[in-house]
C-alpha atoms as a PDB file:
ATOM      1  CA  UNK A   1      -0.360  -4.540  13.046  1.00  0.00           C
ATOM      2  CA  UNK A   2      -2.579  -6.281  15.728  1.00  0.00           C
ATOM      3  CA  UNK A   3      -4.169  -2.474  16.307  1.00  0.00           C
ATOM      4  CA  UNK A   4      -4.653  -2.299  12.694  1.00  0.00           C
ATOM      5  CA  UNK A   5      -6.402  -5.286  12.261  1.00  0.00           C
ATOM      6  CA  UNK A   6      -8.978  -5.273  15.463  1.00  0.00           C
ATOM      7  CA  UNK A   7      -9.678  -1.183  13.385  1.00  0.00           C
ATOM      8  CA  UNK A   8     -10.425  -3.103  10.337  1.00  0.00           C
ATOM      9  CA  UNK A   9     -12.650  -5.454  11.810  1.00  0.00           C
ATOM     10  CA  UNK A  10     -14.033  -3.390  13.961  1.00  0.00           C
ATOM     11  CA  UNK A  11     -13.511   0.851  13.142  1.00  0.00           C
ATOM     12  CA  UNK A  12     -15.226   1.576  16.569  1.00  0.00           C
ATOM     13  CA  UNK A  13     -13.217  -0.446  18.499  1.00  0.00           C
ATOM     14  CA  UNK A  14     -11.295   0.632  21.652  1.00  0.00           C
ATOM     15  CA  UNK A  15      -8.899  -1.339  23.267  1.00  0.00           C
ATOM     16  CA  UNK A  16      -5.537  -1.438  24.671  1.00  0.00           C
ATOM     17  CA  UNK A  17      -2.595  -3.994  23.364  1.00  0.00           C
ATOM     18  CA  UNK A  18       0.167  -5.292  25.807  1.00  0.00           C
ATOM     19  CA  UNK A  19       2.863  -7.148  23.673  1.00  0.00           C
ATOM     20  CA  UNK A  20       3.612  -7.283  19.702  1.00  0.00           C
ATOM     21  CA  UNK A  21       2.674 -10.733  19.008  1.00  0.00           C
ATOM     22  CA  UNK A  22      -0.633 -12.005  18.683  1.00  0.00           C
ATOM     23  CA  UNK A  23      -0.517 -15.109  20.325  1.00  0.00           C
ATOM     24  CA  UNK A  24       1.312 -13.569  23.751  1.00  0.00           C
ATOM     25  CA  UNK A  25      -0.068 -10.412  23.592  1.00  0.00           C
ATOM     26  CA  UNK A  26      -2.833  -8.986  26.369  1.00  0.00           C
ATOM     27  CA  UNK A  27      -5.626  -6.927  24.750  1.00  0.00           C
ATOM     28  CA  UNK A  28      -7.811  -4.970  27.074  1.00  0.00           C
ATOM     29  CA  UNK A  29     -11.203  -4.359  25.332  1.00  0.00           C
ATOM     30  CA  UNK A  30     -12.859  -0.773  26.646  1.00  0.00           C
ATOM     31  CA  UNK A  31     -15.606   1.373  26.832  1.00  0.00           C
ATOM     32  CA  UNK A  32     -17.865  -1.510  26.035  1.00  0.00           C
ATOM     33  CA  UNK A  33     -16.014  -2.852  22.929  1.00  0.00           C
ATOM     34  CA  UNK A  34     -17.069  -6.508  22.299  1.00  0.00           C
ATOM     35  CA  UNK A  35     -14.119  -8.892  22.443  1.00  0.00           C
ATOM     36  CA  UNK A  36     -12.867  -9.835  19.139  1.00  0.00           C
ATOM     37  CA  UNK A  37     -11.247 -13.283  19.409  1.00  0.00           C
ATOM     38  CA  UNK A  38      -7.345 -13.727  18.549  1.00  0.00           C
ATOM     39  CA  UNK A  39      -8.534 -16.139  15.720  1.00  0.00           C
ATOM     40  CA  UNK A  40     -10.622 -13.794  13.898  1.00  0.00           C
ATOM     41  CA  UNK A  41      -7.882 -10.820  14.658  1.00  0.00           C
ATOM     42  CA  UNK A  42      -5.030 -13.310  13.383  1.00  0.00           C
ATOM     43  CA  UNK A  43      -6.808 -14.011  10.145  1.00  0.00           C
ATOM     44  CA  UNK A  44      -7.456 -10.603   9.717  1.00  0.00           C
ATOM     45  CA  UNK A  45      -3.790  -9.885  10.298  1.00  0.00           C
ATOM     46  CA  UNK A  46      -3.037 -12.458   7.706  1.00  0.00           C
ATOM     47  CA  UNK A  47      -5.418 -10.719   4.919  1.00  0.00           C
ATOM     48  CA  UNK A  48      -3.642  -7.065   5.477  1.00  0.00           C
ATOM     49  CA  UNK A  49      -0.427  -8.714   4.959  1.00  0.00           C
ATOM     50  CA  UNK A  50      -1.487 -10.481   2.397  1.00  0.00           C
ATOM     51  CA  UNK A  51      -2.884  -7.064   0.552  1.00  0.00           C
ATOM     52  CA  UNK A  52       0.306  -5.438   1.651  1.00  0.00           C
ATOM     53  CA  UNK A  53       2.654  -7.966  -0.004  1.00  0.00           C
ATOM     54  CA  UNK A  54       0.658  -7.903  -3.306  1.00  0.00           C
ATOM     55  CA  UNK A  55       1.060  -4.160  -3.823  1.00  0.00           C
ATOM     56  CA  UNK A  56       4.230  -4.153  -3.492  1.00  0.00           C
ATOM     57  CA  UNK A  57       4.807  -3.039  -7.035  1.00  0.00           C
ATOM     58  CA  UNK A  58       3.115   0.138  -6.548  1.00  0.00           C
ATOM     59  CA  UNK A  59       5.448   0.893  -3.917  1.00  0.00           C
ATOM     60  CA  UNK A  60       7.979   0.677  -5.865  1.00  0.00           C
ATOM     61  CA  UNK A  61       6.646   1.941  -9.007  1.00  0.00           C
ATOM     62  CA  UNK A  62       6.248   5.401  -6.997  1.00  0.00           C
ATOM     63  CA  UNK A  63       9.350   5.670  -6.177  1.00  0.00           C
ATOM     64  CA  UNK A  64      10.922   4.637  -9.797  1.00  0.00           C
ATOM     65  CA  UNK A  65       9.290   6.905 -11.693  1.00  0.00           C
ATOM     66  CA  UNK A  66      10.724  10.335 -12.426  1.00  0.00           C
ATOM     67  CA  UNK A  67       9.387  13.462 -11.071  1.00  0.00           C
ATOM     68  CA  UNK A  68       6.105  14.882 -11.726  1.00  0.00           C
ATOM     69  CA  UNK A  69       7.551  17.928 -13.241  1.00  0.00           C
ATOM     70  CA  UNK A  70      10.189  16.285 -15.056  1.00  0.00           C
ATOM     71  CA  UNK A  71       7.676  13.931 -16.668  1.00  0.00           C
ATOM     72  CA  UNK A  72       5.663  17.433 -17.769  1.00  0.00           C
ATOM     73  CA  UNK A  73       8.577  18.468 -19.197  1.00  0.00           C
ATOM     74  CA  UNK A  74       9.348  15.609 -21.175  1.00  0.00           C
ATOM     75  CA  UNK A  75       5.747  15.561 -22.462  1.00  0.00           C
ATOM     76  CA  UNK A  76       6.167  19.228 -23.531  1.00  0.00           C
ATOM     77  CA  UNK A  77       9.000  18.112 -25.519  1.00  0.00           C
ATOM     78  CA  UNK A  78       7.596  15.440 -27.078  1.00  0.00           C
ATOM     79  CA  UNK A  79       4.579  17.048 -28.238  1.00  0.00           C
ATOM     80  CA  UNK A  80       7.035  19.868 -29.324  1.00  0.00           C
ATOM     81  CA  UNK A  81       8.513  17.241 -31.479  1.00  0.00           C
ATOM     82  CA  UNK A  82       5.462  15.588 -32.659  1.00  0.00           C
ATOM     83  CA  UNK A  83       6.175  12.627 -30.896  1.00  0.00           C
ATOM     84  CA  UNK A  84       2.987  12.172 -28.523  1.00  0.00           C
ATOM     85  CA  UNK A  85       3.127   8.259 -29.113  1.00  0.00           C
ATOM     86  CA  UNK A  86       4.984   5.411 -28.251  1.00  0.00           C
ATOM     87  CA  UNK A  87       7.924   6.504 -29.614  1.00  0.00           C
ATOM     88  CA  UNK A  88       8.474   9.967 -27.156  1.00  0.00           C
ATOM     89  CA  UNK A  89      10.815  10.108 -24.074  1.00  0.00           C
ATOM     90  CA  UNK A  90       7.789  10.389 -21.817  1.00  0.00           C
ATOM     91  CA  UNK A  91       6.150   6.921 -22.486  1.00  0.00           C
ATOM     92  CA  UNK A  92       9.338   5.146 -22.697  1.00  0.00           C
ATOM     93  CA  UNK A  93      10.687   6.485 -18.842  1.00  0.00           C
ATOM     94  CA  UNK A  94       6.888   5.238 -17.936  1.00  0.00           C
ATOM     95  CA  UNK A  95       7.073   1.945 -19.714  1.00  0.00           C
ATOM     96  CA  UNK A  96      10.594   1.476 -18.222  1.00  0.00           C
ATOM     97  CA  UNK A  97       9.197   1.523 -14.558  1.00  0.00           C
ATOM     98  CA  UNK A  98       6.015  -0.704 -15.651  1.00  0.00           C
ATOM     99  CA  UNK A  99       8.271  -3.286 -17.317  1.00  0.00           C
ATOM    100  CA  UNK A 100      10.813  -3.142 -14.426  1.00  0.00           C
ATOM    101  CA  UNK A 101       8.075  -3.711 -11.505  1.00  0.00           C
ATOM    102  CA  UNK A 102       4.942  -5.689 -13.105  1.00  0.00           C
ATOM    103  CA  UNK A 103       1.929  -6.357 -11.798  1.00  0.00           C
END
C-alpha cells in the first residue's frame, strides 16, 4: 500500500521501499524523485483505505449477482412473458443483491 500511495501522489515517482510499515519502513527516492514525506504518504494511505472500505458493497455486489448470461436469459423470459417490470425474475435477482449489500 505504501507503493500505492507515493503513485497516487506522485504517478512519476521512483523509489524503492524497505519494510511494510510506514513508520519503520526505508524508502529510497531515485532518479531524481523529490522526497515525499511519511506524513503526506501516511495520509494518503489513510484516504485509499478509506475509498477502499467504502466500496466495499460493490465488491460484493459483483460477486452476488448472477451471471451475465443467466441474467440475459431471464430477461428473454420475462419479456417473453410480458413481464419487463418490476414484477419479472430479472429485476427481482437484481433487487435481491441491491437490498442485500446497500450503498
Amino acid at each position: 500500500m505504501i507503493g500505492e500511495a507515493i503513485l497516487k501522489i506522485n504517478p512519476n515517482a521512483v523509489f524503492v521501499v524497505n519494510g511494510g510499515d510506514i513508520d519503520t519502513c526505508e524508502i529510497e527516492w531515485l532518479e531524481g524523485t523529490a522526497e515525499i514525506s511519511k506524513a503526506d504518504i501516511k495520509t494518503k494511505i489513510a484516504e485509499l483505505q478509506t475509498a477502499y472500505d467504502n466500496a466495499e458493497y460493490q465488491r460484493d455486489r459483483a460477486t452476488a449477482y448472477p451471471e451475465l448470461k443467466e441474467q440475459l436469459d431471464l430477461l428473454y423470459k420475462d419479456m417473453a412473458a410480458d413481464k419487463g417490470d418490476k414484477t419479472g425474475e430479472w429485476f427481482k435477482a437484481v433487487k435481491k443483491v441491491k437490498d442485500d449489500n446497500p450503498k
